[in-house]
Protein backbone atom coordinates (compact mmCIF):
# COMPACT_ATOMS: atom_id res chain seq x y z
CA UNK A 1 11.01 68.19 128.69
CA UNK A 2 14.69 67.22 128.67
CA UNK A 3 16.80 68.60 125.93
CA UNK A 4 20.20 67.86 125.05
CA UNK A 5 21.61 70.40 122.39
CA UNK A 6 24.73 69.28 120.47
CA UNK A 7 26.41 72.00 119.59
CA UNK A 8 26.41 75.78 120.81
CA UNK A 9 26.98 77.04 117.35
CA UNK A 10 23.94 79.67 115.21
CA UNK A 11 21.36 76.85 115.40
CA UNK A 12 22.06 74.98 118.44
CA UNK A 13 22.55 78.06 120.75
CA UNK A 14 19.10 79.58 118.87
CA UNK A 15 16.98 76.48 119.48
CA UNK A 16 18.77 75.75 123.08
CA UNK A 17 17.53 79.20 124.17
CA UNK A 18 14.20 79.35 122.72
CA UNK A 19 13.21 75.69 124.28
CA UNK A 20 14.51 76.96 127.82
CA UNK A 21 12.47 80.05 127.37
CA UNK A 22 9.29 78.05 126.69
CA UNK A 23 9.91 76.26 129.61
CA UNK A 24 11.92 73.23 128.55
CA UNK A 25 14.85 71.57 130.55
CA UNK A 26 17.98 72.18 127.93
CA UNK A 27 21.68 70.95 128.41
CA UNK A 28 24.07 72.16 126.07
CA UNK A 29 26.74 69.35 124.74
CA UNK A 30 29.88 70.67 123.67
CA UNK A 31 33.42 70.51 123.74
CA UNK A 32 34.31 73.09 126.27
CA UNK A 33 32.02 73.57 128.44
CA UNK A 34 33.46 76.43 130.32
CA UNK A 35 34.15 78.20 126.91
CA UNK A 36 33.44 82.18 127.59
CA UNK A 37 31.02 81.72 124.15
CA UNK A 38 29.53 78.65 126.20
CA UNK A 39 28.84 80.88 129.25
CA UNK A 40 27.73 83.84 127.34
CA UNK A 41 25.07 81.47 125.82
CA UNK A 42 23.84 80.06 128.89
CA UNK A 43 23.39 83.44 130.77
CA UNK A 44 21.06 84.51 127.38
CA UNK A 45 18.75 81.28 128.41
CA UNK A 46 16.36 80.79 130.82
CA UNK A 47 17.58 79.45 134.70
CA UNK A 48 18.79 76.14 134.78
CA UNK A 49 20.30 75.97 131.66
CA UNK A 50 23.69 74.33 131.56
CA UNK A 51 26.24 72.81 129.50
CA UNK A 52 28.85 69.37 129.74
CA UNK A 53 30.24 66.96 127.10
CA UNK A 54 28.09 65.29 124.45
CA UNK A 55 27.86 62.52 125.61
CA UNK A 56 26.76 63.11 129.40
CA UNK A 57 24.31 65.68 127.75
CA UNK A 58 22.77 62.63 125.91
CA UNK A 59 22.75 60.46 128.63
CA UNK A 60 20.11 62.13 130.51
CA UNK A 61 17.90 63.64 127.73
CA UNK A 62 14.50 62.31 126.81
CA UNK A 63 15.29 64.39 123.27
CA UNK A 64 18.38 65.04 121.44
CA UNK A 65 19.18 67.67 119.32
CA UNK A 66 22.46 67.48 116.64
CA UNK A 67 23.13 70.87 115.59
CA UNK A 68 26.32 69.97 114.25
CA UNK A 69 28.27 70.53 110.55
CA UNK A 70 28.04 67.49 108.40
CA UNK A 71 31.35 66.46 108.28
CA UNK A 72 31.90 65.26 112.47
CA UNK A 73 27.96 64.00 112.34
CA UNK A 74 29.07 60.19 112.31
CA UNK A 75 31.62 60.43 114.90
CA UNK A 76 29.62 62.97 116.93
CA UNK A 77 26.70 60.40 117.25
CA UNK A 78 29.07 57.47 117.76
CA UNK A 79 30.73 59.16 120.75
CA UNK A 80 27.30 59.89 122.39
CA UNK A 81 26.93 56.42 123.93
CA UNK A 82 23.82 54.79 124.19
CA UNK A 83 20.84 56.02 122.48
CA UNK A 84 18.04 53.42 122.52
CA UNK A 85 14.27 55.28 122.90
CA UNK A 86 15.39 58.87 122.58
CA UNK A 87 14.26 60.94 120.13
CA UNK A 88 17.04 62.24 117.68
CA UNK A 89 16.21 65.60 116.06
CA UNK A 90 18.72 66.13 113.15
CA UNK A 91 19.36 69.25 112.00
CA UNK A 92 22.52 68.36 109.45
CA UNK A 93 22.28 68.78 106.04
CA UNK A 94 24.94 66.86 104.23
CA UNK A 95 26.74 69.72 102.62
CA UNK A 96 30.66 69.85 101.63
CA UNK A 97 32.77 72.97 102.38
CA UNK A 98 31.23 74.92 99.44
CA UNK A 99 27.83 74.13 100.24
CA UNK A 100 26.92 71.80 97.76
CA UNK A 101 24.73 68.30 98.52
CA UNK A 102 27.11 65.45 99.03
CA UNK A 103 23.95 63.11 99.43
CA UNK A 104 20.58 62.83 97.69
CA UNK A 105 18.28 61.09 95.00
CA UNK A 106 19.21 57.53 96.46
CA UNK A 107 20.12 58.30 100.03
CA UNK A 108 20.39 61.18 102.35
CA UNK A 109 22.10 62.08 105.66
CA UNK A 110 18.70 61.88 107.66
CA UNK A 111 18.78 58.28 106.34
CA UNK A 112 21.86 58.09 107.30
CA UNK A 113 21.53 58.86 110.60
CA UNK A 114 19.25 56.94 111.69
CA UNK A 115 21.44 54.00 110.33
CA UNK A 116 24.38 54.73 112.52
CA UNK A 117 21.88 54.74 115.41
CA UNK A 118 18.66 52.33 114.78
CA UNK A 119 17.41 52.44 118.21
CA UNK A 120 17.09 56.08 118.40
CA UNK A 121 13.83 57.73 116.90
CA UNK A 122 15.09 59.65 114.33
CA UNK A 123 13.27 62.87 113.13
CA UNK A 124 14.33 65.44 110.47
CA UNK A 125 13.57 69.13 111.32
CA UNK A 126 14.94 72.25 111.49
CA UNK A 127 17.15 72.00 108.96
CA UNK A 128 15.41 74.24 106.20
CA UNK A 129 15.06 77.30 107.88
CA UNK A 130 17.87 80.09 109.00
CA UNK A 131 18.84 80.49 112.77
CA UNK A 132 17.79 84.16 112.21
CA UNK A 133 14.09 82.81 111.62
CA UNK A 134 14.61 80.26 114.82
CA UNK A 135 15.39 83.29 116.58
CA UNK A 136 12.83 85.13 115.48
CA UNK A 137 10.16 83.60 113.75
CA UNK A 138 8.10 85.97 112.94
CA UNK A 139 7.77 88.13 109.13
CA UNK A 140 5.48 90.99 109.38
CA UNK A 141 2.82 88.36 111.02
CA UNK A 142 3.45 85.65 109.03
CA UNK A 143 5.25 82.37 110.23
CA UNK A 144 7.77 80.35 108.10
CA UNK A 145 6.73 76.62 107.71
CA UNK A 146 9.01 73.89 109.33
CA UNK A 147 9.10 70.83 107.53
CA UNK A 148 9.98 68.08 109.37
CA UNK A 149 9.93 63.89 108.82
CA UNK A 150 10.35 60.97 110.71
CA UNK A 151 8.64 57.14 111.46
CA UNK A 152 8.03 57.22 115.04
CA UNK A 153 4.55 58.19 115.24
CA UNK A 154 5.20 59.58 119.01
CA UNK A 155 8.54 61.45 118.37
CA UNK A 156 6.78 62.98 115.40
CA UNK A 157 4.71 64.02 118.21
CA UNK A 158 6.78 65.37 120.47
CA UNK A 159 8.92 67.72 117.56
CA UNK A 160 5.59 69.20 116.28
CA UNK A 161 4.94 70.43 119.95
CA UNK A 162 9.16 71.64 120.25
CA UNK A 163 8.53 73.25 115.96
CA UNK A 164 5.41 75.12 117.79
CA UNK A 165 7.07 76.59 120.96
CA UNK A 166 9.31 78.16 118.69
CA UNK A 167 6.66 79.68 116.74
CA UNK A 168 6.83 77.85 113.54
CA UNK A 169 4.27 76.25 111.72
CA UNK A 170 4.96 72.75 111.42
CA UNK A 171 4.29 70.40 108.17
CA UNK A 172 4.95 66.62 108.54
CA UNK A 173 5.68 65.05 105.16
CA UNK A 174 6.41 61.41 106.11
CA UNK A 175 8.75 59.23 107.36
CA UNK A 176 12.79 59.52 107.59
CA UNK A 177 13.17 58.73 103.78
CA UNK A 178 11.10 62.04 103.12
CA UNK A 179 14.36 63.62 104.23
CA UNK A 180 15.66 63.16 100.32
CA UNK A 181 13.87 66.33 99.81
CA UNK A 182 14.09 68.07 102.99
CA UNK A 183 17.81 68.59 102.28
CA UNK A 184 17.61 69.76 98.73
CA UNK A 185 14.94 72.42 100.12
CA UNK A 186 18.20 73.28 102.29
CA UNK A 187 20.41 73.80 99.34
CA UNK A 188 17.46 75.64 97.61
CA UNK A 189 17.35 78.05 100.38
CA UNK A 190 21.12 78.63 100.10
CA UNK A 191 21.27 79.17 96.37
CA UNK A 192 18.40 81.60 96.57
CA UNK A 193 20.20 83.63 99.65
CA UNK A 194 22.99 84.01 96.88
CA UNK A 195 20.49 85.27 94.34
CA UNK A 196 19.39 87.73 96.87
CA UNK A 197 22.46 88.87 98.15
CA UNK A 198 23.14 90.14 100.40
CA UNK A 199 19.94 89.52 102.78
CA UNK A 200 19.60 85.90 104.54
CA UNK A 201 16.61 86.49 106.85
CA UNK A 202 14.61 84.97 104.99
CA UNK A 203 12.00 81.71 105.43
CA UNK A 204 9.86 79.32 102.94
CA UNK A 205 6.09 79.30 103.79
CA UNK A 206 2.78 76.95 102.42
CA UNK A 207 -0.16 78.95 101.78
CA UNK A 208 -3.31 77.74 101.30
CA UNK A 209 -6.01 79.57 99.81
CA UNK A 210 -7.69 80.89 103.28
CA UNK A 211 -4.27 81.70 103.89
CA UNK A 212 -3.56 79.55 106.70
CA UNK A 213 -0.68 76.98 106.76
CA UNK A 214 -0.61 73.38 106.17
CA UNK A 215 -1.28 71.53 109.08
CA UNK A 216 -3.75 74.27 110.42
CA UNK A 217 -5.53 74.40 107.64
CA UNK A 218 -5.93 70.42 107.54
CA UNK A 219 -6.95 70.42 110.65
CA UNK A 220 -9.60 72.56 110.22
CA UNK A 221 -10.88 71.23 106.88
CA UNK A 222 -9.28 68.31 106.52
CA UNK A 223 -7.44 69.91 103.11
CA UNK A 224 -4.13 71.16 103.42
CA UNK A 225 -1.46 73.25 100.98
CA UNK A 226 0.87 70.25 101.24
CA UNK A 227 0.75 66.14 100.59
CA UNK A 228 0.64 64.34 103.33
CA UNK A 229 1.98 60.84 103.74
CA UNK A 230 -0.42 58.37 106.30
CA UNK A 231 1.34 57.46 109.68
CA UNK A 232 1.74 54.16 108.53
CA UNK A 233 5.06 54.63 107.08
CA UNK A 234 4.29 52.78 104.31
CA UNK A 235 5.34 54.24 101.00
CA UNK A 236 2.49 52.66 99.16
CA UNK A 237 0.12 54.53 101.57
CA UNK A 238 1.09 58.30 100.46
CA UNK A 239 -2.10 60.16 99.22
CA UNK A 240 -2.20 63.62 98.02
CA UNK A 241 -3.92 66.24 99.30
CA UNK A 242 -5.72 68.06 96.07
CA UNK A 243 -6.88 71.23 96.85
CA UNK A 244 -5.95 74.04 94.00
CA UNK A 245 -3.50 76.30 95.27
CA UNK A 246 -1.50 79.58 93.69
CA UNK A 247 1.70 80.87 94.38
CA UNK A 248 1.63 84.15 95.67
CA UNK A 249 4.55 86.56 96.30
CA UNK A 250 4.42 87.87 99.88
CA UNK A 251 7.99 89.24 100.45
CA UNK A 252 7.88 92.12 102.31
CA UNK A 253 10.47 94.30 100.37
CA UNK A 254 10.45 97.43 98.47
CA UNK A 255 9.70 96.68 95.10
CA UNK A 256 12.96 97.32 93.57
CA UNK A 257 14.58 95.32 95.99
CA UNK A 258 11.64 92.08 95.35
CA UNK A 259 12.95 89.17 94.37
CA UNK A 260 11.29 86.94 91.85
CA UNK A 261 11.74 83.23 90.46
CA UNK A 262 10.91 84.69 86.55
CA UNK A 263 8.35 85.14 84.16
CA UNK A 264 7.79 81.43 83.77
CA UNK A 265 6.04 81.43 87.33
CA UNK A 266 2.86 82.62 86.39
CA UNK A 267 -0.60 82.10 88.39
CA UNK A 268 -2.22 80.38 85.33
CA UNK A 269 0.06 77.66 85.19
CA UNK A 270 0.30 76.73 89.11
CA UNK A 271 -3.80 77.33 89.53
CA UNK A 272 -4.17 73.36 89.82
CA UNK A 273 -0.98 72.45 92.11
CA UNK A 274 -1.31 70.89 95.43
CA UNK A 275 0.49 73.51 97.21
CA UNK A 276 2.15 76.15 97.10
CA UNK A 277 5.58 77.73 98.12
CA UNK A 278 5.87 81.74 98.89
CA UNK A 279 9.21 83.68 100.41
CA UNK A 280 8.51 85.86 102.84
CA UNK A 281 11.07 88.09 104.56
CA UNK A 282 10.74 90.64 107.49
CA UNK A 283 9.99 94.15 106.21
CA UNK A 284 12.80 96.85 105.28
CA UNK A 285 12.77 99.89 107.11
């Protein structure tokens, strides 16, 4: 597959490299192409990797990837040219200079996006997890899950196969709206890397209670850990899945260095929720 990257920066160079490992066709977009950080990149990918402006990266991508900061999404996406069919993976999150939400509740920049560009097939992904987990997804044998959104039942598709080569597990929650809580999952994970200071590697996963993830687990039993919103994209067509669920605590830290939400998360109270949200963090040596 053809992937244009837009932007060389944690995320972009992490996801650029992994896809041209797996086998994938990747063109990086940037500014400079013949940056030394640019050609440092491509000689960590696979062969055949290569970089040019934005917009001629676009041009002859079947997916598109932003990996950009917030602030330069609009004009970033308006200087790509023509758009129409491709799929758009956004990996924003609308975030000012001290990290805070600048969208949300009513809007968000996934919605956003796919206003500025209404012919592209938008999809939200990759946006709630750290580019140490894209690099390397793995936590003592456990695998963060990606959430990820979008309308287009095909380009939904086609990210859950790109969310797997990286070695995530992937859980679709709906269509481009569903981004409204994607982000503030974003900002969750960046408040709780302050709590836990000074470590970042660190990734959200769904349990269920065979321990499997979302999707997997669906699949296999047609019950997942998460709700899941029918392909139809219409809002009135959401159903919850209702399977009882617990939290459980699988951070795998020393236990003076454990993190934990507080007392009021207790198993008794979270025995009938419809899923369930565990940290889990690569062991300390």
């Amino acid at each position: 597959m053809k992937i244009a990257v837009i932007g060389a920066g944690n995320v972009g160079g992490t996801l650029g490299r992994r896809w041209s490992h797996a086998g994938h066709e990747v063109v990086f977009g940037v500014r400079d192409p013949a940056a030394d950080k640019v050609r440092r990149l491509i000689a960590d990918c696979a062969d055949g990797t290569s970089a040019t402006l934005p917009a001629q990266a676009a041009a002859d991508a079947e997916v598109v990837v932003l990996a950009i900061w917030w602030n330069i999404a609009e004009e970033v996406i308006r200087g790509l040219g023509d758009l129409a069919g491709k799929i758009l993976i956004d990996c924003t999150n609308p975030l000012d200079e001290n990290l805070q939400l600048v969208h949300g509740h009513t809007e968000s920049g996934g919605e956003m996006i796919a206003d500025w560009v209404p012919t592209a097939r938008v999809v939200k992904a990759f946006n709630t997890v750290p580019w140490e987990a894209m690099a390397d997804p793995e936590y003592g044998g456990q695998h963060p899950t990606l959430f990820f959104c979008g309308g287009d039942e095909s380009a939904v598709d086609c990210v859950r196969r790109l969310i797997l080569d990286i070695g995530f597990e992937p859980c679709y929650v709906g269509g481009i709206e569903m981004s409204r809580y994607l982000e503030p999952l974003a900002a969750l994970w960046i408040m709780t890397c302050r709590i836990r200071r000074p470590g970042s590697d660190f990734a959200f996963r769904l349990i269920g209670r065979n321990g499997q993830g979302p999707e997997r687990a669906r699949a296999q039993t047609r019950c997942g850990a998460a709700a899941s919103v029918a392909r139809s994209g219409s809002p009135s067509a959401r159903r919850p899945l209702r399977p009882p669920c617990v939290i459980a605590s699988v951070v795998a830290e020393p236990p003076e260095r454990r993190w934990s939400p507080g007392p009021h998360f207790e198993f008794q109270t979270l025995t009938l929720a419809t899923a369930c949200l565990a940290t889990i963090a690569p062991p300390r040596m």
